[in-house]
C-alpha atoms as a PDB file:
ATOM      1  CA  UNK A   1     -71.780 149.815 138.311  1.00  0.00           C
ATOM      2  CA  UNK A   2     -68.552 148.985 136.803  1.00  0.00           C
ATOM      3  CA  UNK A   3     -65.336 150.051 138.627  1.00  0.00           C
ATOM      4  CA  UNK A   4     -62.034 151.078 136.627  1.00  0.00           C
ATOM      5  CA  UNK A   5     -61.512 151.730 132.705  1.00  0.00           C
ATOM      6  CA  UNK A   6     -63.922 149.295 130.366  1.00  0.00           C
ATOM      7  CA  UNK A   7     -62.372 146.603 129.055  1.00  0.00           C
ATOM      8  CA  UNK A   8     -62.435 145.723 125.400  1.00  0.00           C
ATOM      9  CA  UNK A   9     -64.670 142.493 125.165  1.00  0.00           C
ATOM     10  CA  UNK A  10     -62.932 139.448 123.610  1.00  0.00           C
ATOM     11  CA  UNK A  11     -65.219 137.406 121.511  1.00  0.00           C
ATOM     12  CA  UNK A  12     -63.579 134.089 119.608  1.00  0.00           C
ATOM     13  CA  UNK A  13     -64.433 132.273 116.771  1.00  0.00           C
ATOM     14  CA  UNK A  14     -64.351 128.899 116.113  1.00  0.00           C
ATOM     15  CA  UNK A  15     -61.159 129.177 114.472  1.00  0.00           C
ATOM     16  CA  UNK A  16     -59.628 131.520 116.802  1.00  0.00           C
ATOM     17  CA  UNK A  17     -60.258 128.678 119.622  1.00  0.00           C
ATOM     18  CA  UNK A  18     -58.900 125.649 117.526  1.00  0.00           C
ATOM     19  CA  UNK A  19     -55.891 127.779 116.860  1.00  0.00           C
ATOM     20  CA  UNK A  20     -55.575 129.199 120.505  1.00  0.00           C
ATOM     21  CA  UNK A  21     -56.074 125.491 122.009  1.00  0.00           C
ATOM     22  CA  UNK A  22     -53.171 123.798 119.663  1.00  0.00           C
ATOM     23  CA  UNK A  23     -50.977 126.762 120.580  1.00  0.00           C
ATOM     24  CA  UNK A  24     -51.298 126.515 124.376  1.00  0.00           C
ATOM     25  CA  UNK A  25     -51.179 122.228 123.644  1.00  0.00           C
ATOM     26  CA  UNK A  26     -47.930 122.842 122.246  1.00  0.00           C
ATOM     27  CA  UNK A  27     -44.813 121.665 123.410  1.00  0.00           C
ATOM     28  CA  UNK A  28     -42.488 123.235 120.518  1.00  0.00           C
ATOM     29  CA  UNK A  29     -43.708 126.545 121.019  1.00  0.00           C
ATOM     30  CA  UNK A  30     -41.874 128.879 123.747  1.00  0.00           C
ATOM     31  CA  UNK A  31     -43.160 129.087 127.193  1.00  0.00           C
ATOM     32  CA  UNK A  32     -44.405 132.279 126.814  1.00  0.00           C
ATOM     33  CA  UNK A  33     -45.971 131.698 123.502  1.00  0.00           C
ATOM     34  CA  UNK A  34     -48.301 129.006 124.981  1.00  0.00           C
ATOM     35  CA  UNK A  35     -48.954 131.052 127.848  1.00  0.00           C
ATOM     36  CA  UNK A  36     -50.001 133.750 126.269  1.00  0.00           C
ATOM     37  CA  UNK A  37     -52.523 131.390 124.300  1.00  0.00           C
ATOM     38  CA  UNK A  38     -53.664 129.657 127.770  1.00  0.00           C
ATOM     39  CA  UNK A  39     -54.348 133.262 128.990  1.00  0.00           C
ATOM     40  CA  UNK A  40     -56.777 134.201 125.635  1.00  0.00           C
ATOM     41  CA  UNK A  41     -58.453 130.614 126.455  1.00  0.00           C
ATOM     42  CA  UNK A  42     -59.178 131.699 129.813  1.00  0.00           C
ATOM     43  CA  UNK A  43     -60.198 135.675 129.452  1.00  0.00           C
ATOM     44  CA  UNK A  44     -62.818 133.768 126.966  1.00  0.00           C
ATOM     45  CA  UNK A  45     -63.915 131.803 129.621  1.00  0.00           C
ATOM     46  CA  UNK A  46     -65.294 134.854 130.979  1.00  0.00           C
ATOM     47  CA  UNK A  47     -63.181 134.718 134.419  1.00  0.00           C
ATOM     48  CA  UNK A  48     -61.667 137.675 136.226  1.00  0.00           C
ATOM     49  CA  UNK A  49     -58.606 139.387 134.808  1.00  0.00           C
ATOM     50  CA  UNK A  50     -56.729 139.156 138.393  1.00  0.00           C
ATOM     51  CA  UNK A  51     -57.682 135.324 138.788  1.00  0.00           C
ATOM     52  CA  UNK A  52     -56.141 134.430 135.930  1.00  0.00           C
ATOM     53  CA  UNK A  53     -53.129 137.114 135.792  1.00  0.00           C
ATOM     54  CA  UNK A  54     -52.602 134.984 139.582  1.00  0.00           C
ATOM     55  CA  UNK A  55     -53.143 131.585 137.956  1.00  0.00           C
ATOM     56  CA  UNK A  56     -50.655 132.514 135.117  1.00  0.00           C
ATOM     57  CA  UNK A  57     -48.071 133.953 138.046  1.00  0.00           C
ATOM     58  CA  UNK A  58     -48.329 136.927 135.832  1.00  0.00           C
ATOM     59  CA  UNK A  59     -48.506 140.426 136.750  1.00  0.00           C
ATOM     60  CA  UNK A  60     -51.800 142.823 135.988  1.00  0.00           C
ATOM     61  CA  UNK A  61     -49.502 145.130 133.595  1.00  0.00           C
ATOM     62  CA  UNK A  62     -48.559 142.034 131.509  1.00  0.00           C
ATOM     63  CA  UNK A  63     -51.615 140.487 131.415  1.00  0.00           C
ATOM     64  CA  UNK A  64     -53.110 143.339 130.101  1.00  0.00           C
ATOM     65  CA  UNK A  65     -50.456 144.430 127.371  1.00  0.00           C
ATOM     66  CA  UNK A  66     -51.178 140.777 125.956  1.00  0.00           C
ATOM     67  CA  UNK A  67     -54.935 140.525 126.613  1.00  0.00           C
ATOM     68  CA  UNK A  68     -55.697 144.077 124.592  1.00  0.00           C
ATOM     69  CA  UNK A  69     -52.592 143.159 122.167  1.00  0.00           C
ATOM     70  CA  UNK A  70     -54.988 139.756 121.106  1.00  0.00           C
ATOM     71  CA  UNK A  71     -58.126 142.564 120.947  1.00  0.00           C
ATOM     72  CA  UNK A  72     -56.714 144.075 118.600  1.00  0.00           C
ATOM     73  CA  UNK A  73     -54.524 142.329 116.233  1.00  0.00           C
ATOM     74  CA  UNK A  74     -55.635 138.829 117.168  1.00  0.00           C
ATOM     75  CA  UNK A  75     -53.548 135.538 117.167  1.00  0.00           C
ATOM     76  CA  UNK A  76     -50.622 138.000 114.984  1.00  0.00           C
ATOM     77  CA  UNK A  77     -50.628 139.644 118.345  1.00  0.00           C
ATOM     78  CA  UNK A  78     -49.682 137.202 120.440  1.00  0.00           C
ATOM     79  CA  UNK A  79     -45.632 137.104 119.176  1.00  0.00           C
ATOM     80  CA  UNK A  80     -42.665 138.738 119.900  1.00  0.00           C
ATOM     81  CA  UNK A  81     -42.273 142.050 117.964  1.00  0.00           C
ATOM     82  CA  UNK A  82     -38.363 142.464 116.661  1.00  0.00           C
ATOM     83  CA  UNK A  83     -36.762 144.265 119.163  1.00  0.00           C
ATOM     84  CA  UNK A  84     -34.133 147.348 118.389  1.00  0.00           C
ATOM     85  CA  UNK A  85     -30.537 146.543 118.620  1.00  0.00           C
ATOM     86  CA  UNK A  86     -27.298 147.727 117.525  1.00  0.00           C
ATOM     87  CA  UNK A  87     -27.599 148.971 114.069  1.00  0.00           C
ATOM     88  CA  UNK A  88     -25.582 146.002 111.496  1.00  0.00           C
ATOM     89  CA  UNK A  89     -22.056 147.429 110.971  1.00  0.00           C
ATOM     90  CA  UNK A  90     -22.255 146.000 107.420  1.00  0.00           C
ATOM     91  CA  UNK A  91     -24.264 146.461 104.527  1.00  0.00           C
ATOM     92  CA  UNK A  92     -25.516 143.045 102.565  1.00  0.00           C
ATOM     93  CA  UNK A  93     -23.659 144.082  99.843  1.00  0.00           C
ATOM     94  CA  UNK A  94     -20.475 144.345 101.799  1.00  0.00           C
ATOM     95  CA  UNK A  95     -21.339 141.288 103.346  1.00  0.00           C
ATOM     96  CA  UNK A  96     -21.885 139.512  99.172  1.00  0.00           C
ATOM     97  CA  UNK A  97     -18.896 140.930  98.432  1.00  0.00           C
ATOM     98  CA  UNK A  98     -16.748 139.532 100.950  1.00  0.00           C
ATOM     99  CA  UNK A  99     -18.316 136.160 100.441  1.00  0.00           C
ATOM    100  CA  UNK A 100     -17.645 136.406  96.270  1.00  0.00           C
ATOM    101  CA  UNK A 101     -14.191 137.705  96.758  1.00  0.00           C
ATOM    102  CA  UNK A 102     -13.609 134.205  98.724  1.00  0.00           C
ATOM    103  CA  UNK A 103     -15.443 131.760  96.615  1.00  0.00           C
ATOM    104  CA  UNK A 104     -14.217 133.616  93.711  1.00  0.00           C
ATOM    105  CA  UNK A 105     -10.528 132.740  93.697  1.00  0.00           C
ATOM    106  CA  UNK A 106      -7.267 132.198  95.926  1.00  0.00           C
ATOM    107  CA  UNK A 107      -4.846 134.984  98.153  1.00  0.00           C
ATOM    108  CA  UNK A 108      -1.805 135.663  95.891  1.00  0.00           C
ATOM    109  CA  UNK A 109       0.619 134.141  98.467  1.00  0.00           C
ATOM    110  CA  UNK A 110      -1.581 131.417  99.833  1.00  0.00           C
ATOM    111  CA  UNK A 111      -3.738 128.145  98.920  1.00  0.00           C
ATOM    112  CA  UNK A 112      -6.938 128.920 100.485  1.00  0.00           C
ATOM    113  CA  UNK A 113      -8.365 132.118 102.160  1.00  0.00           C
ATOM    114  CA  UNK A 114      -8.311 131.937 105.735  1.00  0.00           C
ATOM    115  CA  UNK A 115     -10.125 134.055 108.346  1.00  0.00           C
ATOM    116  CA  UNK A 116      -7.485 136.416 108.896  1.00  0.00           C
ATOM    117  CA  UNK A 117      -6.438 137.104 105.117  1.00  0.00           C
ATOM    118  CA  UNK A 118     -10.143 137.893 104.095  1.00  0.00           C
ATOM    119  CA  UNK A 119     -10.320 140.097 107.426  1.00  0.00           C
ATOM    120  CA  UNK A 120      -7.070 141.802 106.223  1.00  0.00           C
ATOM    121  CA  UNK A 121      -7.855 142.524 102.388  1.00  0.00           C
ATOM    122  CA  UNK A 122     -11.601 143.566 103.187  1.00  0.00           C
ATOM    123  CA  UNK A 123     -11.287 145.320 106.248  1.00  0.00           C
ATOM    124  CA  UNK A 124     -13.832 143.278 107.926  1.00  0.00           C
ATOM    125  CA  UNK A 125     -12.998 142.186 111.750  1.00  0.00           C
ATOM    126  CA  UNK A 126     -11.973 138.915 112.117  1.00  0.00           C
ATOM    127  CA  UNK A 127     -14.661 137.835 114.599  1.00  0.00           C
ATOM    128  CA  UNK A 128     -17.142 139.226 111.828  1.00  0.00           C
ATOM    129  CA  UNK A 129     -15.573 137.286 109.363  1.00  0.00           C
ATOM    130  CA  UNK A 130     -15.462 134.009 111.168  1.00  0.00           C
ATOM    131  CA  UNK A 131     -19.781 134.300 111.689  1.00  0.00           C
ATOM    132  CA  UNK A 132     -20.140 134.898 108.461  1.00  0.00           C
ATOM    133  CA  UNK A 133     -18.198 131.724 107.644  1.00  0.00           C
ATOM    134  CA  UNK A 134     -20.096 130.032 109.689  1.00  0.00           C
ATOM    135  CA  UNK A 135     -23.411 131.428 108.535  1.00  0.00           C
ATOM    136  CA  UNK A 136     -23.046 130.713 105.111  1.00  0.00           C
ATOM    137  CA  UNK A 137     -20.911 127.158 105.567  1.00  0.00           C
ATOM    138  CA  UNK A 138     -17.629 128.506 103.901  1.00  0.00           C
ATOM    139  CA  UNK A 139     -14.485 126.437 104.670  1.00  0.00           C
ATOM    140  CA  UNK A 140     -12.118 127.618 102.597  1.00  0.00           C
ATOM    141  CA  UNK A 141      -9.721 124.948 103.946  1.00  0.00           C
ATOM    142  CA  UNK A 142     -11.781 122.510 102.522  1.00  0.00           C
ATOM    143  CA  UNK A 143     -11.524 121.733  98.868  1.00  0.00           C
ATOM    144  CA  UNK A 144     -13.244 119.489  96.401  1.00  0.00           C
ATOM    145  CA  UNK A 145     -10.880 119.830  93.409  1.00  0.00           C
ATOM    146  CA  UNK A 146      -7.092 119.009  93.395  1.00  0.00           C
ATOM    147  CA  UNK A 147      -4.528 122.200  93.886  1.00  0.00           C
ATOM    148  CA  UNK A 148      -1.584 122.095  92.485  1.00  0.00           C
ATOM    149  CA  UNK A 149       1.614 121.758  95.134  1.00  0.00           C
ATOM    150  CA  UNK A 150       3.526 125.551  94.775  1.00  0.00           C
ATOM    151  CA  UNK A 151       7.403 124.581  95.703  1.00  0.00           C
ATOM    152  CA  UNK A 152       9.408 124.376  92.416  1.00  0.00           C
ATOM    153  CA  UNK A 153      11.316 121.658  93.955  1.00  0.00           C
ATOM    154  CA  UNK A 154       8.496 119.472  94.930  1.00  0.00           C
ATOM    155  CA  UNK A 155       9.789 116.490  92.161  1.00  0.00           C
ATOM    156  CA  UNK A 156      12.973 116.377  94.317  1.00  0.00           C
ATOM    157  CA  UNK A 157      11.847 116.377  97.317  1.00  0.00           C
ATOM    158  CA  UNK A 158       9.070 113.447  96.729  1.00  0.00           C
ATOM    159  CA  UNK A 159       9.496 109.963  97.659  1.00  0.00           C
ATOM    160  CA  UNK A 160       8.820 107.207  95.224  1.00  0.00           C
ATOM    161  CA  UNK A 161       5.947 104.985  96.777  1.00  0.00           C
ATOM    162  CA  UNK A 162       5.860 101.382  96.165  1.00  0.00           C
ATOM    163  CA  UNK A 163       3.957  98.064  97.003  1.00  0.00           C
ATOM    164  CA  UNK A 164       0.793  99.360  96.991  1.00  0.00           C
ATOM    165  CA  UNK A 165      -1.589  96.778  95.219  1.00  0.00           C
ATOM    166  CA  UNK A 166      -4.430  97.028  93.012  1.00  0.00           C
ATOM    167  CA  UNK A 167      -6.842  94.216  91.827  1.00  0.00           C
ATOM    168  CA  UNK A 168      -4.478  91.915  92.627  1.00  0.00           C
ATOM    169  CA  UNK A 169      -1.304  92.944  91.052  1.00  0.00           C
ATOM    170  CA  UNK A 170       1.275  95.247  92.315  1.00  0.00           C
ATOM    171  CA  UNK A 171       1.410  98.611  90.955  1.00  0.00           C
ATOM    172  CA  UNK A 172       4.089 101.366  91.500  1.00  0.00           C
ATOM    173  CA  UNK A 173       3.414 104.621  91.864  1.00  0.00           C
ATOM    174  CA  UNK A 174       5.895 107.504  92.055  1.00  0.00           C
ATOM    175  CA  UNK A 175       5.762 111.792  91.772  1.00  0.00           C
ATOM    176  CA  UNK A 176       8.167 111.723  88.947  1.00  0.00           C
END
């Protein structure tokens, strides 16, 4: 006579066990990914829950949350559900609109946007505003096209280069 609750019986197929045996092989996967496939592998071996929870260094309340977890939904079962975290703070269309408004043009007293001028004209922290640079790859700073130098007296104020040579013959370049 059994002692305890019954426990669900865990039958695998074929392809249950080639999946199950190339996720506890793996050495890609998180620890506790291929653990949790070595301990499916082993219920179906047909040996005692508390052998194997002690083999695994797991404890009986773990074991079992992942044991009746791959009863029910299968190999699905065996990952991480999302946790709950702080709610996002922004919307994604806040978030497309800040990126548009800085690939879309240039601050009216500025050459490039920088982290603290988008923070300023959308509202958005700056911390925020520097991960979502780096999320999407924007630097601002960095520009393929040629901008045009501001200071009205940037003629004056540039230096006539010379003696720089090209194929061979001697070429002089100046602003003016």
């Amino acid at each position: 006579m059994a002692v305890g609750r019954p426990k669900a019986e865990l039958v695998l197929s074929a392809e249950d066990h080639a999946r199950l045996s190339s996720l506890a092989a793996s050495r890609s996967l998180s620890r506790a990914m291929v653990g949790r496939a070595k301990l499916v592998l082993l219920v179906a071996q047909s040996e005692s829950n508390a052998v194997i929870a002690q083999r695994l260094n797991w404890s009986m309340p773990t074991f079992g949350k992942w044991r009746r977890r791959f009863v029910e939904q299968r190999v699905a079962g065996l990952r991480d559900e999302l946790r709950s975290g702080r709610p996002r703070t922004y919307s994604d269309e806040q978030v497309a609109a800040l990126i548009n408004r800085v690939l879309s043009g240039q601050p009216e007293n500025a050459t490039h946007w920088s982290v603290r001028a988008v923070a300023e004209e959308t509202g958005v922290f700056k911390s925020t505003v520097a991960r979502y640079f780096a999320l999407f790859s924007l630097q601002p700073h960095r520009s393929k096209s040629f901008k045009l130098y501001t200071d009205p007296f940037f003629v004056k104020k540039c230096p006539t280069w010379s003696g720089f040579t090209s194929i061979g013959r001697t070429t002089r370049w100046s602003c003016a």
